[in-house]
Protein backbone atom coordinates (compact mmCIF):
# COMPACT_ATOMS: atom_id res chain seq x y z
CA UNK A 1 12.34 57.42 22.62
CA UNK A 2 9.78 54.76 23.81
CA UNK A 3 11.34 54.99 27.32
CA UNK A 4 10.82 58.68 28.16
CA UNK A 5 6.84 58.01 26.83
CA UNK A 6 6.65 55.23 29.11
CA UNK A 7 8.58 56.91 32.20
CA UNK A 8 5.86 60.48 31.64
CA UNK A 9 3.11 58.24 31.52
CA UNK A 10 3.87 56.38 34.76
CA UNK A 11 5.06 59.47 36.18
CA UNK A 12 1.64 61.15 35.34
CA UNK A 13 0.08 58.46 36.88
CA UNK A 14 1.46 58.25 40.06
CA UNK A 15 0.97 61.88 40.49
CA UNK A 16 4.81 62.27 40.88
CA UNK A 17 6.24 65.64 39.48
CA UNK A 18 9.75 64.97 37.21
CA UNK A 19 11.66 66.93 40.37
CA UNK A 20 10.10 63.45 42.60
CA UNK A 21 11.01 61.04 40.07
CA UNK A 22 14.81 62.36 39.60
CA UNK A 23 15.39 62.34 43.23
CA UNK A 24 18.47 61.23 44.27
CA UNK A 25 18.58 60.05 39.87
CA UNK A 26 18.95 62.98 38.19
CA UNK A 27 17.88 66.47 37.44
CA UNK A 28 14.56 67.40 36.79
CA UNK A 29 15.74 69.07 33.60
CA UNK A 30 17.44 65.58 32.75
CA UNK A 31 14.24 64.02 33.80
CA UNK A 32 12.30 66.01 31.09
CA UNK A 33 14.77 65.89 28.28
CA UNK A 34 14.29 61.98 28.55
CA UNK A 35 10.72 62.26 28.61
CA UNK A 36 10.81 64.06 25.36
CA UNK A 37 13.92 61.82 24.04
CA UNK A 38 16.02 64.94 23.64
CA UNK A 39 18.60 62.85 25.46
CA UNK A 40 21.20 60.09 25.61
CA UNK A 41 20.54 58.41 28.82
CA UNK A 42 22.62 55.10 30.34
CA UNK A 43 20.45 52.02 30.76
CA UNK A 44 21.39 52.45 34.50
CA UNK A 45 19.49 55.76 35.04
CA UNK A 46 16.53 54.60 32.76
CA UNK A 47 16.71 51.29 35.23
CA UNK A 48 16.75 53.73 38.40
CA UNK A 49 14.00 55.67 37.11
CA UNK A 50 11.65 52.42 36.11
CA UNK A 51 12.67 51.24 39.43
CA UNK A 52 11.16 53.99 41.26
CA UNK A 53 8.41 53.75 39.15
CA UNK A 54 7.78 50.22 40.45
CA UNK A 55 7.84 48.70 36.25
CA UNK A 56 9.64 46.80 34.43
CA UNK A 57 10.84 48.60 31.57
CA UNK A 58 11.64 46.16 29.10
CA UNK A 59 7.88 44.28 29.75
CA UNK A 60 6.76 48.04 29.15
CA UNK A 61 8.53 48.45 25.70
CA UNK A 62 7.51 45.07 24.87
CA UNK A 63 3.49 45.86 25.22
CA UNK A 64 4.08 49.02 23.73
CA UNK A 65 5.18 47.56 20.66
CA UNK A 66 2.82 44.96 20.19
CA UNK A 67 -0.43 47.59 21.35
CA UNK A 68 -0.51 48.65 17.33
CA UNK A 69 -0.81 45.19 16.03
CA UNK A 70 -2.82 43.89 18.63
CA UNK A 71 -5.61 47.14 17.98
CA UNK A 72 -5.27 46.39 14.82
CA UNK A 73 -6.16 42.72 14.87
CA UNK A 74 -9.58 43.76 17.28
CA UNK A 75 -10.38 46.08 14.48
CA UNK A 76 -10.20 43.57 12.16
CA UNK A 77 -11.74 41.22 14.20
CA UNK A 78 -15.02 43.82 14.43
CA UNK A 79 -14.66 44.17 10.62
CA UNK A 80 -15.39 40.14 9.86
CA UNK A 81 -17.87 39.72 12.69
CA UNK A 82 -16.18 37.24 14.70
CA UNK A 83 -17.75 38.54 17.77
CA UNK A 84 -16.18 35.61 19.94
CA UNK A 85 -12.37 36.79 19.09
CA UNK A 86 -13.19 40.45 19.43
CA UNK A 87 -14.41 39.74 22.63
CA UNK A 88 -11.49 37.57 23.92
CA UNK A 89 -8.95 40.70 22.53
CA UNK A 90 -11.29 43.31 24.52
CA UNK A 91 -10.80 41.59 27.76
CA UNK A 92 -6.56 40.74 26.84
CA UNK A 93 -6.38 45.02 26.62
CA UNK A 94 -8.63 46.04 29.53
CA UNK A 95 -5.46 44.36 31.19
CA UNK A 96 -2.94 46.90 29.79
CA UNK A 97 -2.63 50.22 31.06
CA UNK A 98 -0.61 51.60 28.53
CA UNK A 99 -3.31 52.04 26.13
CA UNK A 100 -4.24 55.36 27.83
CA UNK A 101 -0.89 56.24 26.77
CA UNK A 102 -1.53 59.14 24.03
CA UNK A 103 -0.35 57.38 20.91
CA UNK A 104 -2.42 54.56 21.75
CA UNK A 105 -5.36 55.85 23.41
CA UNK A 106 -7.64 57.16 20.82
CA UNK A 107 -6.90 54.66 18.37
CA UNK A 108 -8.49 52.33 21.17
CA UNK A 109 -11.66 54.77 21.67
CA UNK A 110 -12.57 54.51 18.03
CA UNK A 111 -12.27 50.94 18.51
CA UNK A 112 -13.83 50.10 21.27
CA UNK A 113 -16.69 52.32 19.76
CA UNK A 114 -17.16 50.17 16.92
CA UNK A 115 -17.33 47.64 19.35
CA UNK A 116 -20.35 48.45 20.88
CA UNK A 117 -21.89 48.63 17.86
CA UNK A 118 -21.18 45.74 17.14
CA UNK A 119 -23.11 44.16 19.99
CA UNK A 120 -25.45 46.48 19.65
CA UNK A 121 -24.82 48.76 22.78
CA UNK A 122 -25.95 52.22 21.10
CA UNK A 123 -26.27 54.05 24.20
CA UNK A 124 -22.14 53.56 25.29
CA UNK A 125 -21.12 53.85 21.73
CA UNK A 126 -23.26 57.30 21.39
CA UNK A 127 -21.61 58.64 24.70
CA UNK A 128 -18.01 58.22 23.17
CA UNK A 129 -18.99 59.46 20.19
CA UNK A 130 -19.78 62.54 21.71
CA UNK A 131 -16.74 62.58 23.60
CA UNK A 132 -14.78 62.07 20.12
CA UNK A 133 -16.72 65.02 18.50
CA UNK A 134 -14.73 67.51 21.13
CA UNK A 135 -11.15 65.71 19.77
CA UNK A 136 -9.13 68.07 18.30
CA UNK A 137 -6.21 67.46 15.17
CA UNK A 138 -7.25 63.84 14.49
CA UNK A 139 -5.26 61.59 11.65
CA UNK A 140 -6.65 61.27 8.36
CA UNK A 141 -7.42 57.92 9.15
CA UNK A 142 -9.30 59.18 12.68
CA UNK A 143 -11.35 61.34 10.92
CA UNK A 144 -12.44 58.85 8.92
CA UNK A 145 -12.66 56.46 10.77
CA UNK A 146 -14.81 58.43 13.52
CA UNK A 147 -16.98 58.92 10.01
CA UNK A 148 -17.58 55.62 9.45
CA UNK A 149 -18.52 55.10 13.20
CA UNK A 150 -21.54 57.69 12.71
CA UNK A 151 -22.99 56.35 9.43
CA UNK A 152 -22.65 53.10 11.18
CA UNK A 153 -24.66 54.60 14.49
CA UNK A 154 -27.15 56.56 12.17
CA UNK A 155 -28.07 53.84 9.83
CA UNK A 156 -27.97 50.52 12.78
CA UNK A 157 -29.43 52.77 15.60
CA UNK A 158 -31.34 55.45 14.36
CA UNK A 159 -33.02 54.86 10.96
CA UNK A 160 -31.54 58.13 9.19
CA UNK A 161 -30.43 56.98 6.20
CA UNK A 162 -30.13 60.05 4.43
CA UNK A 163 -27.74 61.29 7.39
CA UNK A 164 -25.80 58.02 7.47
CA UNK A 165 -25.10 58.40 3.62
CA UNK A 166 -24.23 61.82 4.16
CA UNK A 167 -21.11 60.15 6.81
CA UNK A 168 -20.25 57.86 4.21
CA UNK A 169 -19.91 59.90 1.40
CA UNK A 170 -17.50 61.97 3.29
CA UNK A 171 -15.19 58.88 3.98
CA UNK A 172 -11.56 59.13 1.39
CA UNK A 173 -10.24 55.47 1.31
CA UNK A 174 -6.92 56.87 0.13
CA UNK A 175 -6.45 57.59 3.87
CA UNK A 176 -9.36 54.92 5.13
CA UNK A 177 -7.85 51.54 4.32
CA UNK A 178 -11.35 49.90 5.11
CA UNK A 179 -14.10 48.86 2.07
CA UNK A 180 -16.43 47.46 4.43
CA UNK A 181 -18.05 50.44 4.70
CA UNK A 182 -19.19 49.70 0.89
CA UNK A 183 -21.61 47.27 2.68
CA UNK A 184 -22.84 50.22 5.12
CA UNK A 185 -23.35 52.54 2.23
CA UNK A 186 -25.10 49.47 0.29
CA UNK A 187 -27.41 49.03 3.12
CA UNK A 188 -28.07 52.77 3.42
CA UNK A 189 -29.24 53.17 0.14
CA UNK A 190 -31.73 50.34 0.37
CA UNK A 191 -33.16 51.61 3.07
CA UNK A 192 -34.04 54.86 0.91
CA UNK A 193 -34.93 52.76 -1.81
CA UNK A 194 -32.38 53.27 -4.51
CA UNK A 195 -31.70 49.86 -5.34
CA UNK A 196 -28.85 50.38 -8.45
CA UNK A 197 -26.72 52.53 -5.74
CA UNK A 198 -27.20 49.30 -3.18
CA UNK A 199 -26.72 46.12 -5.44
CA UNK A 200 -23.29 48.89 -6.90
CA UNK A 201 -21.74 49.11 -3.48
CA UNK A 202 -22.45 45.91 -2.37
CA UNK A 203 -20.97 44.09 -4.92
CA UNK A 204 -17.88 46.18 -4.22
CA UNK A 205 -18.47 44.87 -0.60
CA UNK A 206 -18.50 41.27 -1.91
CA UNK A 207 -14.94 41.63 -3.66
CA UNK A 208 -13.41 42.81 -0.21
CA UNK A 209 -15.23 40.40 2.17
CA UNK A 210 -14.38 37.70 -0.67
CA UNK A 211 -10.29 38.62 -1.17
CA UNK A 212 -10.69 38.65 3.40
CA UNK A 213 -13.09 35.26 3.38
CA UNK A 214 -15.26 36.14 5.76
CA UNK A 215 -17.97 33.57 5.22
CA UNK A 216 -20.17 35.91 7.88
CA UNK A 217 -19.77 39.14 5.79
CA UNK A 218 -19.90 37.28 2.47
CA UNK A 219 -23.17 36.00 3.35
CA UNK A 220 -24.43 38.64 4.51
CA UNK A 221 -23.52 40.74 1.06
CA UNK A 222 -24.77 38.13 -0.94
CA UNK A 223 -28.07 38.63 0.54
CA UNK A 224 -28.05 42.51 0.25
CA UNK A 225 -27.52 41.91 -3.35
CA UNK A 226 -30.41 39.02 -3.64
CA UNK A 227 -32.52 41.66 -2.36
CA UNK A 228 -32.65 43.74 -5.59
CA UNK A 229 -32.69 40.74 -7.65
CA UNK A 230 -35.40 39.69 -5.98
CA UNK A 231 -37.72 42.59 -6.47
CA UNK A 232 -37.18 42.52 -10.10
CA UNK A 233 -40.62 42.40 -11.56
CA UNK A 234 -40.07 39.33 -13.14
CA UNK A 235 -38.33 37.57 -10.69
CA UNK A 236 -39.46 33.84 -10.35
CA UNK A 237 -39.89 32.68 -6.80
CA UNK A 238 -39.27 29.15 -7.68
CA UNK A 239 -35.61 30.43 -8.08
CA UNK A 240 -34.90 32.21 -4.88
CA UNK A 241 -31.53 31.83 -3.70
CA UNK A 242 -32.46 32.25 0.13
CA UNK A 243 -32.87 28.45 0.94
CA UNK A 244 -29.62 28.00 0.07
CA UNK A 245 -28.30 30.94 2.21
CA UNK A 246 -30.35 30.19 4.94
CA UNK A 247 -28.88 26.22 4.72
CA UNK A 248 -25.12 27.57 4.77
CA UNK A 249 -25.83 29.87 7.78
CA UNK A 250 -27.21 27.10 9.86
CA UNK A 251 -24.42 24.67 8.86
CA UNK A 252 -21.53 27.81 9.90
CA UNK A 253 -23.75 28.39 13.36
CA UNK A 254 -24.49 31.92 12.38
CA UNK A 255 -27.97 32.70 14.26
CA UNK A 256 -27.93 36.24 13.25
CA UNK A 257 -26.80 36.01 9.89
CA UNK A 258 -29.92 33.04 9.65
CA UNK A 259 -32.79 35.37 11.21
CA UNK A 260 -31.97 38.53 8.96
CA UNK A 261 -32.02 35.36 5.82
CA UNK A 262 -35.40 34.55 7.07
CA UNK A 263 -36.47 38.03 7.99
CA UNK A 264 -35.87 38.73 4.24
CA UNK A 265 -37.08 35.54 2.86
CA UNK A 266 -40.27 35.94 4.79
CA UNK A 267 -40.96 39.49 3.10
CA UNK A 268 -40.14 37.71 -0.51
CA UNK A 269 -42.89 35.56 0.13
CA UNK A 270 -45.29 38.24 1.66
CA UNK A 271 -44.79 40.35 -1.76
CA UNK A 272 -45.77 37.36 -3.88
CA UNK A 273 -48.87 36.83 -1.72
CA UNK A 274 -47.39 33.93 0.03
CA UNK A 275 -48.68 35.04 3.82
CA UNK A 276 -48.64 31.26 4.63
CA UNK A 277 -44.70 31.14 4.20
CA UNK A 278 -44.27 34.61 5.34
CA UNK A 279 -46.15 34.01 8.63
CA UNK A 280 -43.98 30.67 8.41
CA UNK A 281 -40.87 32.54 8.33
CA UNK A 282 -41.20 35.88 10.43
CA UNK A 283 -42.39 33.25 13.04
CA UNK A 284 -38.67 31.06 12.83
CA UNK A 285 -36.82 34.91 12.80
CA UNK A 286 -38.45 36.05 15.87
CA UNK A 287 -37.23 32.87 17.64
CA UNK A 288 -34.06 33.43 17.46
CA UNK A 289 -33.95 37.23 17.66
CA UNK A 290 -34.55 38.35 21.24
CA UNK A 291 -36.30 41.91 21.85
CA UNK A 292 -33.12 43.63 23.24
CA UNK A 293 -31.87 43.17 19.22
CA UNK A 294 -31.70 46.11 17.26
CA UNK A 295 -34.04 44.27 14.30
CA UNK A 296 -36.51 42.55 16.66
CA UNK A 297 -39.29 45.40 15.75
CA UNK A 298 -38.72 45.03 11.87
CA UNK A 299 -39.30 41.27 12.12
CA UNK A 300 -42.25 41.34 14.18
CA UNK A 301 -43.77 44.18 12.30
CA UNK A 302 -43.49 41.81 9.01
CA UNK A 303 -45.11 39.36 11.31
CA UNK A 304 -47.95 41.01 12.63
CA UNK A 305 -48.53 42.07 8.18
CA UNK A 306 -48.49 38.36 7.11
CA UNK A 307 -50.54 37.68 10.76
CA UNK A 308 -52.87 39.71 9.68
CA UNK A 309 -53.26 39.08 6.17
CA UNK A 310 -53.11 35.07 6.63
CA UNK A 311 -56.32 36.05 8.49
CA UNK A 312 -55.95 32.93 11.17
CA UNK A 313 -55.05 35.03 14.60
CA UNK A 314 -58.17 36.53 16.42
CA UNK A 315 -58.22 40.42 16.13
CA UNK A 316 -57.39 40.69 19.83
CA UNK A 317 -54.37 38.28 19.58
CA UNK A 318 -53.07 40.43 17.13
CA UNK A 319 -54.01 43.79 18.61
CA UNK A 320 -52.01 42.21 21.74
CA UNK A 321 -48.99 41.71 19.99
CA UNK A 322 -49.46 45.46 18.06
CA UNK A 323 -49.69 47.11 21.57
CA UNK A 324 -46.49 45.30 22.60
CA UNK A 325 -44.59 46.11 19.17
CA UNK A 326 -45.42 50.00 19.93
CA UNK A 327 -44.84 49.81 23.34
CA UNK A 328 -41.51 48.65 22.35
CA UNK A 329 -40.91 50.76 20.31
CA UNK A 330 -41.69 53.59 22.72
CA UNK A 331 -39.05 51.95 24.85
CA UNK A 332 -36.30 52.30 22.29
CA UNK A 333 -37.27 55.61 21.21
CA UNK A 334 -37.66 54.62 17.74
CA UNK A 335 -40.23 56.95 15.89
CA UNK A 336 -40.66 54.88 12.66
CA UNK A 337 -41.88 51.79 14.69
CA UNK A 338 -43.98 53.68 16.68
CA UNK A 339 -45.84 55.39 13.68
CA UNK A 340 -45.92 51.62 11.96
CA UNK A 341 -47.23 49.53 15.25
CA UNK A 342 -49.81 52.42 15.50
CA UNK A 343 -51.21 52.09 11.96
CA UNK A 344 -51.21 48.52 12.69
CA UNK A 345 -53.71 49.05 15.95
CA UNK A 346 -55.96 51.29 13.83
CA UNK A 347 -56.37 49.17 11.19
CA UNK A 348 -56.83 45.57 13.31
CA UNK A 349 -59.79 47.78 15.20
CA UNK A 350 -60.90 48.87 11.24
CA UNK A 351 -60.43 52.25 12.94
CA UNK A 352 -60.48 53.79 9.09
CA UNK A 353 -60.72 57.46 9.17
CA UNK A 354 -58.15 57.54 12.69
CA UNK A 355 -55.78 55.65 10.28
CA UNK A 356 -55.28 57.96 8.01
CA UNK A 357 -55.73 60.84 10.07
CA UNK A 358 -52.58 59.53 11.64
CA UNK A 359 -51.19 58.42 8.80
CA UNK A 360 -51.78 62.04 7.01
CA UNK A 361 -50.93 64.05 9.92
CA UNK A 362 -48.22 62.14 12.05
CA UNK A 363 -46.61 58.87 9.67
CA UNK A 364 -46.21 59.83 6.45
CA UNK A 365 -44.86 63.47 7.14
CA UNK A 366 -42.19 61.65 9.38
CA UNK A 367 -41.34 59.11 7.10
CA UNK A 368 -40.72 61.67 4.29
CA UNK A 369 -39.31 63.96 6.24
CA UNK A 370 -36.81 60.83 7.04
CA UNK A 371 -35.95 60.23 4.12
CA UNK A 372 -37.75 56.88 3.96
CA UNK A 373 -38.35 56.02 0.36
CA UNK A 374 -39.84 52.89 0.32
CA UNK A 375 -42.63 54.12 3.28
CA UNK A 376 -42.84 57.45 1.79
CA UNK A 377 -44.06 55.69 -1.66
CA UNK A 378 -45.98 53.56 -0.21
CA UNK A 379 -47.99 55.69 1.65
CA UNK A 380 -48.19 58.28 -0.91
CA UNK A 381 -50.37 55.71 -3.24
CA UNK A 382 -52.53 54.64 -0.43
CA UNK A 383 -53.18 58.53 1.09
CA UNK A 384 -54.30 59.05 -3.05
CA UNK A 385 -56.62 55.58 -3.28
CA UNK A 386 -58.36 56.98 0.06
CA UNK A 387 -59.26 60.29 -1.41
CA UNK A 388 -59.84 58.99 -5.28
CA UNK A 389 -62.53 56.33 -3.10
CA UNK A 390 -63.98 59.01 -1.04
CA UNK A 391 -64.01 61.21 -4.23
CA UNK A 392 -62.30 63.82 -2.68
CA UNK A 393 -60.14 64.83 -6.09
CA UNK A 394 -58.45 67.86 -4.72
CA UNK A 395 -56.90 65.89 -1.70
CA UNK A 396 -55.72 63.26 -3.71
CA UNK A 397 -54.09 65.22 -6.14
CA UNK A 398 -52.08 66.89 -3.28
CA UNK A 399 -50.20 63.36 -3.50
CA UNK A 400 -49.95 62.85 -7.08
CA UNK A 401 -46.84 65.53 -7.76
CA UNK A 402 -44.09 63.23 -5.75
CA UNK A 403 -45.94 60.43 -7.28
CA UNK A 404 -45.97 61.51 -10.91
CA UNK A 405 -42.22 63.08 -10.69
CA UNK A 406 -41.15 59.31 -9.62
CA UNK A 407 -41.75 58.68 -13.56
CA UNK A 408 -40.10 61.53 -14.92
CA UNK A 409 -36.74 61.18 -16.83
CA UNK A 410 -34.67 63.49 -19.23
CA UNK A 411 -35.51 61.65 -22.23
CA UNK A 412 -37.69 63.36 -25.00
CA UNK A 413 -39.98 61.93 -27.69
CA UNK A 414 -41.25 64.32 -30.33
């Protein structure tokens, strides 16, 4: 019975034991029998009792029974990205107080968590995590949910991919009504470099955020998906479809959306050699991400590369903005930016043999470690060009197993 939840739960609140509250009303006994609606009870003593209470019942019942829809429309409203409406519902339920009623209250935690992720408030969504880990007896759908949440916070907040994809992969839709997090697990496996796994799930992505149209979300899939067309080998430039992205962002007012299009569209250009554009590019991103954003330090790292490359900045302009990046990056506690911005001061100082002392020692065990694919590869092939150079053949073939088993496959030829 809605009424006895409402009547503990004030009760509770007020400090009142059920012998206070039936004073005068009823028994306690009576008074706990309608708490746990094991009881017929006359509108008149349920009035009495909401009377001492100082509420009005029927406004109570009312909010309770609009509390589901209304959590469920914030969720949704976190889902789509349409930051301004899941901003206006978080301030309409930090009015109600019956949201720390049980039923309703951890429904609103895992909520308000993905909240803060949303706007990018790690350190609050991290602390209720924590809290959530100690929760006992969730739902299916909690436990899923609370899943989702931490391959969300993993991949967004703390670079572990192969830990984010490990949250994922635990997630049973049967009992998780929610394919967005197709688009998390699409972004996770970029991030380690398997590109079939990211272009799969995304496009499974683009189907949901299609059926919901979400213009934000299907942009953003589209673009996850350009990615690995993109870095097909031969993949014309001349046909990129990021102009045309970038032009529907800035005609639907999505900044964020726009930067991460020119982020992207930047490092297009700086694999094709194009440092002009990419300098060109990373420069417009930058503008209109501010530091405080959780992809500021990949944009200006791709900046200070195409910076450096275009050859135009003096070596201490651009060992200024290095020192910033991994001073940043200190600040945020984020390990792979501070291994990048410090390969980036060695190498504007042609500090050579500290690079890769650092880079052998400190970078590349981290990165592989990490799970980074892309960096690990990467720096693989450049640790084995030093060595080959330097002629030092048994160091270089310490990096030529991972590289040669990259090439290996199950097929035979006689």
């Amino acid at each position: 019975m809605i009424q006895g939840k409402i009547i503990k739960f004030y009760r509770e609140l007020q400090g009142l034991r059920q012998a206070d509250l039936g004073n005068e009303i009823c028994s306690s006994t009576h008074v706990s029998k309608i708490e746990r609606g094991l009881t017929e009870v006359s509108s008149e003593t349920i009035e009495l009792l909401a009377k001492k209470l100082r509420i009005e019942m029927q406004i109570e019942i009312n909010t309770y029974l609009s509390l589901d829809s209304l959590l469920k429309e914030w969720h949704e409203s976190i889902i789509l990205k349409l930051n301004g409406k899941a901003e206006s519902i978080k301030k309409q339920l930090e009015n109600i107080v019956l949201l720390k009623i049980p039923d309703f209250h951890r429904s609103y935690t895992l909520i308000l968590t993905r909240y803060y992720l949303l706007i990018g408030k790690s350190t609050l969504a991290k602390s209720l995590i924590d809290d959530m880990d100690c929760w006992h007896e969730l739902t299916q759908y909690d436990e899923n949910m609370l899943l989702h949440i931490k391959g969300k916070y993993y991949l967004d907040y703390q670079n572990e991919f192969n830990k984010a994809i490990s949250y994922f992969k635990k997630i049973n839709l049967s009992h998780y009504n929610n394919p967005e997090y197709y688009y998390d697990l699409a972004c996770a496996y970029l991030c380690v470099n398997s590109r079939v796994l990211a272009y799969h799930y995304a496009n499974k992505a683009l189907q949901y955020f299609t059926d919901a149209r979400s213009f934000t979300r299907i942009l953003e899939t589209e673009m996850l998906m350009l990615i690995q067309v993109e870095q097909e080998e031969y993949f014309d430039t001349k046909e990129s479809g990021y102009p045309r992205l970038i032009e529907m962002a800035e005609n639907l007012g999505l900044e964020d959306q726009k930067a991460k299009l020119l982020h992207n569209y930047a490092y297009q250009q700086f694999r094709y050699g194009c440092y002009d554009k990419a300098f060109k590019y990373y420069t417009q991103a930058l503008k209109i991400r501010q530091p405080s954003h959780p992809q500021y330090l990949v944009t200006l790292e791709g900046y200070l590369n195409s910076a450096t490359k275009l050859g135009t900045k003096s070596k201490k302009a651009l060992l200024q903005e290095a020192l910033e990046g991994y001073s940043l990056a200190n600040k945020l506690n984020d390990r792979m930016y501070v291994h990048y911005f410090q390969l980036h001061i060695y190498k504007i100082q042609n500090l050579d043999d500290q690079y890769y002392v650092y880079l052998e020692t400190e970078a590349y065990p981290y990165f592989k470690k990490m799970g980074y694919g892309l960096a690990t590869e990467t720096y693989e092939i450049k640790l084995f060009d030093y060595y080959m150079k330097k002629g030092e053949i048994e160091y270089a073939n310490l990096f030529t197993t991972s590289i040669v088993n990259r090439f290996r496959n199950n097929n035979e030829l006689v």
